[in-house]
PDB file of N, CA and C in Angstrom:
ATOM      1  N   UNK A   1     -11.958 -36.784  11.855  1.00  0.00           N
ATOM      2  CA  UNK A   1     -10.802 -36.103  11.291  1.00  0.00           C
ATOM      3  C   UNK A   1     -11.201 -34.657  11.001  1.00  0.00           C
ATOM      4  N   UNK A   2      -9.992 -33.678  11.361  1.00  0.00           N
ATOM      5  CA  UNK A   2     -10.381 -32.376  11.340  1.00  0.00           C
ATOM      6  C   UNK A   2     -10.575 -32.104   9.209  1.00  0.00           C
ATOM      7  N   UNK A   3     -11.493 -30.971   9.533  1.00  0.00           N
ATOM      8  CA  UNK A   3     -11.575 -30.952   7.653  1.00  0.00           C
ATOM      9  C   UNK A   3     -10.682 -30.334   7.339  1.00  0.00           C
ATOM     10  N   UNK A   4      -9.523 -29.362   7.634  1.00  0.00           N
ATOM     11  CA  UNK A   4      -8.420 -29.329   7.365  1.00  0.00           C
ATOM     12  C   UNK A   4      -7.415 -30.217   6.959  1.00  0.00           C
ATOM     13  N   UNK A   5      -7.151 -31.326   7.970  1.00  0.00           N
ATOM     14  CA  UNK A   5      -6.374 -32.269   7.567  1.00  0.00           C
ATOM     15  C   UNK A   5      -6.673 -33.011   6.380  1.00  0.00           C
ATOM     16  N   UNK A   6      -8.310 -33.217   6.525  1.00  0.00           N
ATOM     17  CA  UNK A   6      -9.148 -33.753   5.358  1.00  0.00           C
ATOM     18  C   UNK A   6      -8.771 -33.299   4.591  1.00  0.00           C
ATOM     19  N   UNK A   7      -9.021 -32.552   4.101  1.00  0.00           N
ATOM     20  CA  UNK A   7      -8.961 -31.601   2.093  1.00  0.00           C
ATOM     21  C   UNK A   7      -7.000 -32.206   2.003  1.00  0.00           C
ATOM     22  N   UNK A   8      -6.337 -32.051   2.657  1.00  0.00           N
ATOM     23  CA  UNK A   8      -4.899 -32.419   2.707  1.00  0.00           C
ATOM     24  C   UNK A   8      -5.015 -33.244   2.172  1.00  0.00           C
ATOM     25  N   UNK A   9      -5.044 -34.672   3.213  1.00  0.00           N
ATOM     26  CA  UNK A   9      -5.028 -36.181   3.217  1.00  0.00           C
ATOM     27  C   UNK A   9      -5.554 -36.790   1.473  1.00  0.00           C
ATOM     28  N   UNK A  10      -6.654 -36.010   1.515  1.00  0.00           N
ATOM     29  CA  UNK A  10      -7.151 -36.917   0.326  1.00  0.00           C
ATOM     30  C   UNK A  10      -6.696 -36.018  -1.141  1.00  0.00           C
ATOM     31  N   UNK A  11      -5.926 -34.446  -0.921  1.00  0.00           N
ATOM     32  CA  UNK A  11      -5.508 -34.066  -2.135  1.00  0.00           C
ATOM     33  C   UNK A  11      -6.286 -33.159  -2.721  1.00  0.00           C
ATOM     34  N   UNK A  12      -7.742 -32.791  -1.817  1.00  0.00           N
ATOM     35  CA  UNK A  12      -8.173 -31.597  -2.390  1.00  0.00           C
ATOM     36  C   UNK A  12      -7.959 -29.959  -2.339  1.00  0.00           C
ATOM     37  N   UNK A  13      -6.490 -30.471  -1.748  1.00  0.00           N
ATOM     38  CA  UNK A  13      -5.528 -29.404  -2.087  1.00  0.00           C
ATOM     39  C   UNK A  13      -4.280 -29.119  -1.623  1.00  0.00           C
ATOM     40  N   UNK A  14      -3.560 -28.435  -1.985  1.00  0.00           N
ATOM     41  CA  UNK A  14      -1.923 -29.061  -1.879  1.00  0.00           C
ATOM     42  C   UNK A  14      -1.105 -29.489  -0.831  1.00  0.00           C
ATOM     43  N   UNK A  15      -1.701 -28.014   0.256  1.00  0.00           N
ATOM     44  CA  UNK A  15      -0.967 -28.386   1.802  1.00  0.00           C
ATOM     45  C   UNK A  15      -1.944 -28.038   2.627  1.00  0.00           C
ATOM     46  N   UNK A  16      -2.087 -28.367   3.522  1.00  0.00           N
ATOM     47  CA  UNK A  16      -2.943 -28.238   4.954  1.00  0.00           C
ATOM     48  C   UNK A  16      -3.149 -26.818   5.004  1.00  0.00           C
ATOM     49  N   UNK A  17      -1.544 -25.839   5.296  1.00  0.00           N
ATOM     50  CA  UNK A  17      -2.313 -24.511   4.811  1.00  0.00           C
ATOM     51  C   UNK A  17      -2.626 -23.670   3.933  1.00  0.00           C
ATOM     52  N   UNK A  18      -2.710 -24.174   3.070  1.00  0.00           N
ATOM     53  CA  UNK A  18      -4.065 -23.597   1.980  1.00  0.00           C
ATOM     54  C   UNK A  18      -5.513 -24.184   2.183  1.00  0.00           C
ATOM     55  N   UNK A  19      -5.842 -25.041   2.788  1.00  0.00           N
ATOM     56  CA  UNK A  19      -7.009 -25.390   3.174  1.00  0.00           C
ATOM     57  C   UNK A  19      -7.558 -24.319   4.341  1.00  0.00           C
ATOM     58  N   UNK A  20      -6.250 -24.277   5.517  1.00  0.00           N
ATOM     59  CA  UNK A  20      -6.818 -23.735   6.401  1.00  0.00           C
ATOM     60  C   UNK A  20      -7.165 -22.072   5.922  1.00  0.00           C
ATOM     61  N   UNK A  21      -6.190 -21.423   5.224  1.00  0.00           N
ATOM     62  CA  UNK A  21      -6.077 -20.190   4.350  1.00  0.00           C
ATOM     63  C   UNK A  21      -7.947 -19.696   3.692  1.00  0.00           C
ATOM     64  N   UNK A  22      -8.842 -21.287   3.084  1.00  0.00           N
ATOM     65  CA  UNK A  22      -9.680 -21.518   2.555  1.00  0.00           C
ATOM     66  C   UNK A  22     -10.769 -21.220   3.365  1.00  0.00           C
ATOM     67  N   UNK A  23     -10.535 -22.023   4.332  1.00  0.00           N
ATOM     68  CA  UNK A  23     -11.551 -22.318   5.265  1.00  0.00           C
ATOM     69  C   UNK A  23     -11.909 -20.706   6.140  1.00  0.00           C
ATOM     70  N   UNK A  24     -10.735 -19.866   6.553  1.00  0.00           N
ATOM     71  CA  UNK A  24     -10.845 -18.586   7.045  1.00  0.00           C
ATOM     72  C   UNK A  24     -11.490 -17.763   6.178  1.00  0.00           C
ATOM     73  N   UNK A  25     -10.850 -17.786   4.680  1.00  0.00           N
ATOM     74  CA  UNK A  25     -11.822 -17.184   4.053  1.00  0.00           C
ATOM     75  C   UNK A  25     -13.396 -17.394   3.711  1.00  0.00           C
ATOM     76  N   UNK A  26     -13.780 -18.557   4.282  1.00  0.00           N
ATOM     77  CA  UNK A  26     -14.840 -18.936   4.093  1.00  0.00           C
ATOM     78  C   UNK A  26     -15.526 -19.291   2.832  1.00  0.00           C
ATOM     79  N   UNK A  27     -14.546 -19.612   2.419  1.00  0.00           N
ATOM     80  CA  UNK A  27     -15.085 -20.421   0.576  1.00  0.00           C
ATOM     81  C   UNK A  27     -15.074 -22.279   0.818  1.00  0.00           C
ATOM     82  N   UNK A  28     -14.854 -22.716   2.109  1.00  0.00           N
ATOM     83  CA  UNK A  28     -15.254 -23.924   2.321  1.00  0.00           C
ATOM     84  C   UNK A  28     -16.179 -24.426   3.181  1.00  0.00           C
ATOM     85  N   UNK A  29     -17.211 -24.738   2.825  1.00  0.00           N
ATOM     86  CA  UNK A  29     -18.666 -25.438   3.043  1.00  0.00           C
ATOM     87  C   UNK A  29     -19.169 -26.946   3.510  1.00  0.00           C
ATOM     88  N   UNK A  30     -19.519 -27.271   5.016  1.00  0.00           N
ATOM     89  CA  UNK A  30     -19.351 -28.859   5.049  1.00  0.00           C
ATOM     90  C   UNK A  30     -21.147 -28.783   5.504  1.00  0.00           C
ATOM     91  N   UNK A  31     -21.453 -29.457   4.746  1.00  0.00           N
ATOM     92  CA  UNK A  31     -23.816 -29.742   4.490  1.00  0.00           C
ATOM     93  C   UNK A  31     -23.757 -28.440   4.575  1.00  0.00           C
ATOM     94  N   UNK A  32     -23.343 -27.476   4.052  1.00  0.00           N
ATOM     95  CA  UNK A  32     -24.246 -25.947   3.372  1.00  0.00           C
ATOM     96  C   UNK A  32     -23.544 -25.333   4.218  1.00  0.00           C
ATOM     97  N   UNK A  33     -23.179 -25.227   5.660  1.00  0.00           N
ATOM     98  CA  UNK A  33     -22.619 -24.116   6.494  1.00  0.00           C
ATOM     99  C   UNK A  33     -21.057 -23.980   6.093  1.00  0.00           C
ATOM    100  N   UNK A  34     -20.700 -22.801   6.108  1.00  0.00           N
ATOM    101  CA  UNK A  34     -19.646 -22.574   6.378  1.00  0.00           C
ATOM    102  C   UNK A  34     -18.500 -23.172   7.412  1.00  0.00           C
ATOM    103  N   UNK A  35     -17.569 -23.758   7.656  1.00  0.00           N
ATOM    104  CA  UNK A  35     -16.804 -24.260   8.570  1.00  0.00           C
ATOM    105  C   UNK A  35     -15.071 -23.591   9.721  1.00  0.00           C
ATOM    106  N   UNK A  36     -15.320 -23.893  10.366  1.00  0.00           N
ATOM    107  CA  UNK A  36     -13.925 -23.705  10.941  1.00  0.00           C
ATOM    108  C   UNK A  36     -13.220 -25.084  10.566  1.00  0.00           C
ATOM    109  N   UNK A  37     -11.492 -24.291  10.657  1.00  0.00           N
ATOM    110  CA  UNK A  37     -10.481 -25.267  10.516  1.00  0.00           C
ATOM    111  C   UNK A  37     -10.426 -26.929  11.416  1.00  0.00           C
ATOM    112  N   UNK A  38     -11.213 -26.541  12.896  1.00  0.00           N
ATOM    113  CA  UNK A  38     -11.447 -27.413  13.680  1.00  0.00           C
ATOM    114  C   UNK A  38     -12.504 -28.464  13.393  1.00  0.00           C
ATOM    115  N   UNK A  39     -13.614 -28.257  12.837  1.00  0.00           N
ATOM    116  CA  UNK A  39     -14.718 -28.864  12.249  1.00  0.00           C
ATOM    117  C   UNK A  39     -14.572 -30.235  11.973  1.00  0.00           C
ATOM    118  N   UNK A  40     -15.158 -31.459  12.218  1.00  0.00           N
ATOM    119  CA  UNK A  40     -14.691 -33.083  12.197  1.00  0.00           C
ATOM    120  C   UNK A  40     -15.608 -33.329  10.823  1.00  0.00           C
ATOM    121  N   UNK A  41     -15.150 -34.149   9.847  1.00  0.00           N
ATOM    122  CA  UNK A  41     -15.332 -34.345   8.997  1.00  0.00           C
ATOM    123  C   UNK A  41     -15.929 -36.050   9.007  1.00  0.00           C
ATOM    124  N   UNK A  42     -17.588 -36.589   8.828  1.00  0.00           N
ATOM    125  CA  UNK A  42     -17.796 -37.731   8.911  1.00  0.00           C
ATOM    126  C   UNK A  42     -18.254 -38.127   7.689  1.00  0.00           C
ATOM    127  N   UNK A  43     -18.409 -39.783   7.330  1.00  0.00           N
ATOM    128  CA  UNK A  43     -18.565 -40.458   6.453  1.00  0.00           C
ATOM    129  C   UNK A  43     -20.532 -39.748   5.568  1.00  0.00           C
ATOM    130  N   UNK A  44     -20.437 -39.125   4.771  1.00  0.00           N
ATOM    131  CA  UNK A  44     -21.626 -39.235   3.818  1.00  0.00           C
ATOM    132  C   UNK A  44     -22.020 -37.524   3.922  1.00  0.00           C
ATOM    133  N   UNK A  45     -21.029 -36.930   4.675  1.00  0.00           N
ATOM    134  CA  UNK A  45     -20.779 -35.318   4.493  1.00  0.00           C
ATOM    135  C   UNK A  45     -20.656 -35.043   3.217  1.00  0.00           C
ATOM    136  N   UNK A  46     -20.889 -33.505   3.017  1.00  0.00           N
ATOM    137  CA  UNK A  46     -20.770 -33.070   1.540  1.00  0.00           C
ATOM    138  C   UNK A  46     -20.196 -32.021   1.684  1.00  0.00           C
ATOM    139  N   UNK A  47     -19.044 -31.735   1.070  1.00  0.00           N
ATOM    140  CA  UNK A  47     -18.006 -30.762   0.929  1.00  0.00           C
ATOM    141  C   UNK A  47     -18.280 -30.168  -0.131  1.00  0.00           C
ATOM    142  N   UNK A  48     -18.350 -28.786   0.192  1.00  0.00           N
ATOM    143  CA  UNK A  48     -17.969 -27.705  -0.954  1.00  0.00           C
ATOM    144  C   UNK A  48     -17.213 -26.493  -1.041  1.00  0.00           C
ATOM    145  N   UNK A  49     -16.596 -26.341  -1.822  1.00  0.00           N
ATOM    146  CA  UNK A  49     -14.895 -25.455  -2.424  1.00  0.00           C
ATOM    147  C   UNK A  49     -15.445 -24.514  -3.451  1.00  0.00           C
ATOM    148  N   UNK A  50     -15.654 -23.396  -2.944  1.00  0.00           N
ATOM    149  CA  UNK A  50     -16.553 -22.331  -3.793  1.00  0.00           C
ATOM    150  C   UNK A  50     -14.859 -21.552  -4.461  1.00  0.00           C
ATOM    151  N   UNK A  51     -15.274 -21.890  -5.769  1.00  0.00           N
ATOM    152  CA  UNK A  51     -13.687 -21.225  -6.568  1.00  0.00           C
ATOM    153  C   UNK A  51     -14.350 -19.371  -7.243  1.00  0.00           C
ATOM    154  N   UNK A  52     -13.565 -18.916  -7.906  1.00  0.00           N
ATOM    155  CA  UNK A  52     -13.823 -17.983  -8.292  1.00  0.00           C
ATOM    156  C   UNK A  52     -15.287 -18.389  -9.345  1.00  0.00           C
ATOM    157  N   UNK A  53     -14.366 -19.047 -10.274  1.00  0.00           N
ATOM    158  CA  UNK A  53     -15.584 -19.613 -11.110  1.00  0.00           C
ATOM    159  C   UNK A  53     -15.995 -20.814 -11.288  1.00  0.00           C
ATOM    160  N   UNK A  54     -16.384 -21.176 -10.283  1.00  0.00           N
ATOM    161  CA  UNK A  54     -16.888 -23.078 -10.213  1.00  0.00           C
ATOM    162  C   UNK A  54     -17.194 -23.192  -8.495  1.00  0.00           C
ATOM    163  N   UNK A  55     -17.837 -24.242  -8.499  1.00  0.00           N
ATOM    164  CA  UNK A  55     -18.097 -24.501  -7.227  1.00  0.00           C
ATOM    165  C   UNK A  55     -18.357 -26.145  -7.287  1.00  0.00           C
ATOM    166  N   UNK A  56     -17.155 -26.622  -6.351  1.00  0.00           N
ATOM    167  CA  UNK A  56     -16.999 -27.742  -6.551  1.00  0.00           C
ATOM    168  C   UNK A  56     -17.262 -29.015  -5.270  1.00  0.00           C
ATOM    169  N   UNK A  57     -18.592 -29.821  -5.527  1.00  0.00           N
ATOM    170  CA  UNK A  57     -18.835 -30.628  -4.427  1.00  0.00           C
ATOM    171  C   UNK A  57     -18.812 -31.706  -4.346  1.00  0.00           C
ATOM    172  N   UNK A  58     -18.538 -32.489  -2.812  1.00  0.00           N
ATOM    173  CA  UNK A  58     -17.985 -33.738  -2.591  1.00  0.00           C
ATOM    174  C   UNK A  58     -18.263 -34.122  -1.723  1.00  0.00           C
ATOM    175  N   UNK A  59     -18.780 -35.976  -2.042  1.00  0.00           N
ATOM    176  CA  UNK A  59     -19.117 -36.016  -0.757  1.00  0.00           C
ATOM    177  C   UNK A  59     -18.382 -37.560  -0.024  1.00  0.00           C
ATOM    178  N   UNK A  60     -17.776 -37.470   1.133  1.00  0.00           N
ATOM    179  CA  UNK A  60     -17.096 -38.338   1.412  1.00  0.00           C
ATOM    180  C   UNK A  60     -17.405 -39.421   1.530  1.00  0.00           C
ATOM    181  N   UNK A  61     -16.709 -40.100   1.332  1.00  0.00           N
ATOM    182  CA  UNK A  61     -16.887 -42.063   1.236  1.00  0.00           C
ATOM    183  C   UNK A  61     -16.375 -43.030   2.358  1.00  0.00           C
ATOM    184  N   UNK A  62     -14.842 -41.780   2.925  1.00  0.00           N
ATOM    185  CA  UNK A  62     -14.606 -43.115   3.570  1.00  0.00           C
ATOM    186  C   UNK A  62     -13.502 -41.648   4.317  1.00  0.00           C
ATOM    187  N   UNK A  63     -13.238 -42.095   5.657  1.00  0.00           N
ATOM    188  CA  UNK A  63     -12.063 -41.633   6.045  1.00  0.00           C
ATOM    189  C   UNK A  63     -10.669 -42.223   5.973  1.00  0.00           C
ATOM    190  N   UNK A  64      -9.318 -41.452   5.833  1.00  0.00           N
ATOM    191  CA  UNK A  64      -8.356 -42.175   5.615  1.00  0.00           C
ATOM    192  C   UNK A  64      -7.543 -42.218   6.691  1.00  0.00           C
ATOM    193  N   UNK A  65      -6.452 -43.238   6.962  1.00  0.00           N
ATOM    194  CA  UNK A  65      -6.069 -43.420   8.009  1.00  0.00           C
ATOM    195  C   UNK A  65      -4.729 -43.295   8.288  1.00  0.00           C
ATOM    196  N   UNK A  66      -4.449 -42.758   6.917  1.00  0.00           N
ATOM    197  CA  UNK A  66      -2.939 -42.274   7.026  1.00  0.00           C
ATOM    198  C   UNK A  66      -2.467 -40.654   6.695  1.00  0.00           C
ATOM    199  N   UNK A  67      -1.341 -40.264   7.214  1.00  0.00           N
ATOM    200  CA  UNK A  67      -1.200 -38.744   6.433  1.00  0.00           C
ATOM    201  C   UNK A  67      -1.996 -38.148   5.538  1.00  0.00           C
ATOM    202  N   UNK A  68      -1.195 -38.988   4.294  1.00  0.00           N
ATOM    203  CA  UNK A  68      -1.717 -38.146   2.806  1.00  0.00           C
ATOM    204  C   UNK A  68      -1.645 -39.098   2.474  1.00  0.00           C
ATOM    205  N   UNK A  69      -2.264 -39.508   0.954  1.00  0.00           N
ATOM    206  CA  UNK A  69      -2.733 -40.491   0.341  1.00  0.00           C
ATOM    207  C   UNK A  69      -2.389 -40.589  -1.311  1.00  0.00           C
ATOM    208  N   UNK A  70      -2.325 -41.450  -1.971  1.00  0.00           N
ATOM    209  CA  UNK A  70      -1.649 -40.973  -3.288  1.00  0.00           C
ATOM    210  C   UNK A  70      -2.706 -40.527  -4.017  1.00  0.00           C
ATOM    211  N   UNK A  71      -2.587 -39.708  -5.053  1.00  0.00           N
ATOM    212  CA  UNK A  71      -3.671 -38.969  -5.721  1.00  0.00           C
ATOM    213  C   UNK A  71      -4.592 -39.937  -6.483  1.00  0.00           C
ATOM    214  N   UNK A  72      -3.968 -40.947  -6.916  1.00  0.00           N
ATOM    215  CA  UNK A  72      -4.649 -42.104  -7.839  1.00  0.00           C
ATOM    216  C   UNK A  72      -5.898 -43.038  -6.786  1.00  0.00           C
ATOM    217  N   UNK A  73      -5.747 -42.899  -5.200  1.00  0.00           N
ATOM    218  CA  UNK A  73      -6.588 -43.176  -4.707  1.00  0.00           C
ATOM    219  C   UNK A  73      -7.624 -42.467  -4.219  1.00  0.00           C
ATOM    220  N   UNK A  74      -7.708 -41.005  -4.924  1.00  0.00           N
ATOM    221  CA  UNK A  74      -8.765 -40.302  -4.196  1.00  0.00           C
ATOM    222  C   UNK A  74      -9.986 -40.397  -4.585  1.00  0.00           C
ATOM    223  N   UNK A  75     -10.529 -41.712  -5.228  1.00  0.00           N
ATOM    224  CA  UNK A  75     -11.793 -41.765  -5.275  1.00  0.00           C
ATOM    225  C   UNK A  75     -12.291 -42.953  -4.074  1.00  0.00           C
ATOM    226  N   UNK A  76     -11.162 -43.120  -3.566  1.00  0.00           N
ATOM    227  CA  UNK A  76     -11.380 -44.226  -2.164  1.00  0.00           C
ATOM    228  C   UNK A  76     -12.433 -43.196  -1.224  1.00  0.00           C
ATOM    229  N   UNK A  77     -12.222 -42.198  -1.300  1.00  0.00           N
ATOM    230  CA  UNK A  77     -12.340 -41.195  -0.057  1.00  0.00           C
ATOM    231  C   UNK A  77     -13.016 -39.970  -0.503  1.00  0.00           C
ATOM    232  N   UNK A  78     -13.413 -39.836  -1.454  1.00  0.00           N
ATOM    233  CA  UNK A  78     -14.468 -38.898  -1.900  1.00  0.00           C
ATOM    234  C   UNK A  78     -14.770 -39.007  -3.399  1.00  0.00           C
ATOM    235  N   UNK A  79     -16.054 -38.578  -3.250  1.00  0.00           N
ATOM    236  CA  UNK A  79     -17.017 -38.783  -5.026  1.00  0.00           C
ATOM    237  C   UNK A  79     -17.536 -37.294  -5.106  1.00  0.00           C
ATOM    238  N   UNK A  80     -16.649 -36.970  -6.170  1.00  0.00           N
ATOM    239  CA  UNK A  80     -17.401 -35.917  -7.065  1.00  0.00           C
ATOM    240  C   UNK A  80     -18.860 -35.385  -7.623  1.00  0.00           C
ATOM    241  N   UNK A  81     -19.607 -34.883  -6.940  1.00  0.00           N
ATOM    242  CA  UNK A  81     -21.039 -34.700  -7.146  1.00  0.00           C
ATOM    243  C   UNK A  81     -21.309 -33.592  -8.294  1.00  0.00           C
ATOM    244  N   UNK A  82     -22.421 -33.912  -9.224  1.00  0.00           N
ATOM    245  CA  UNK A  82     -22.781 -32.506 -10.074  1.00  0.00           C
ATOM    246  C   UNK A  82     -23.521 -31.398 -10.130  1.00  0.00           C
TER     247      UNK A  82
END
């Protein structure tokens, strides 16, 4: 799954393009490199969302197999790292 759709699907952020918006700017990180919108997203990857002030990482659990997903299940599909 593209990591665009990813960050969508599972809710780590609102619409597809603000991810992709993210990803151009290069404040989104998949194992340390920087990524394109195209980039495939696999099981035990670690995502990171560099904010102004926080930097926030994740690392996936599971891929999902539908659109979008309800927010109450997004620990199906990614764990919050510290």
């Amino acid at each position: 799954m593209r990591i665009d759709k990813f960050l969508n699907a599972v809710n780590l952020t609102k619409r597809r393009a603000v991810a992709q918006d993210m990803i151009e700017e290069g404040v989104v990180y998949l194992n340390g490199k920087a990524v394109k919108a195209s980039k495939n997203v696999a099981i035990g990857d670690v995502i990171t969302l560099v904010y102004l002030e926080k930097e926030l990482r994740y690392e996936v659990l599971s891929l999902p197999t539908i659109k979008s997903t309800p927010k109450s299940q997004q620990h199906l599909y990614v764990k919050e790292l510290v």
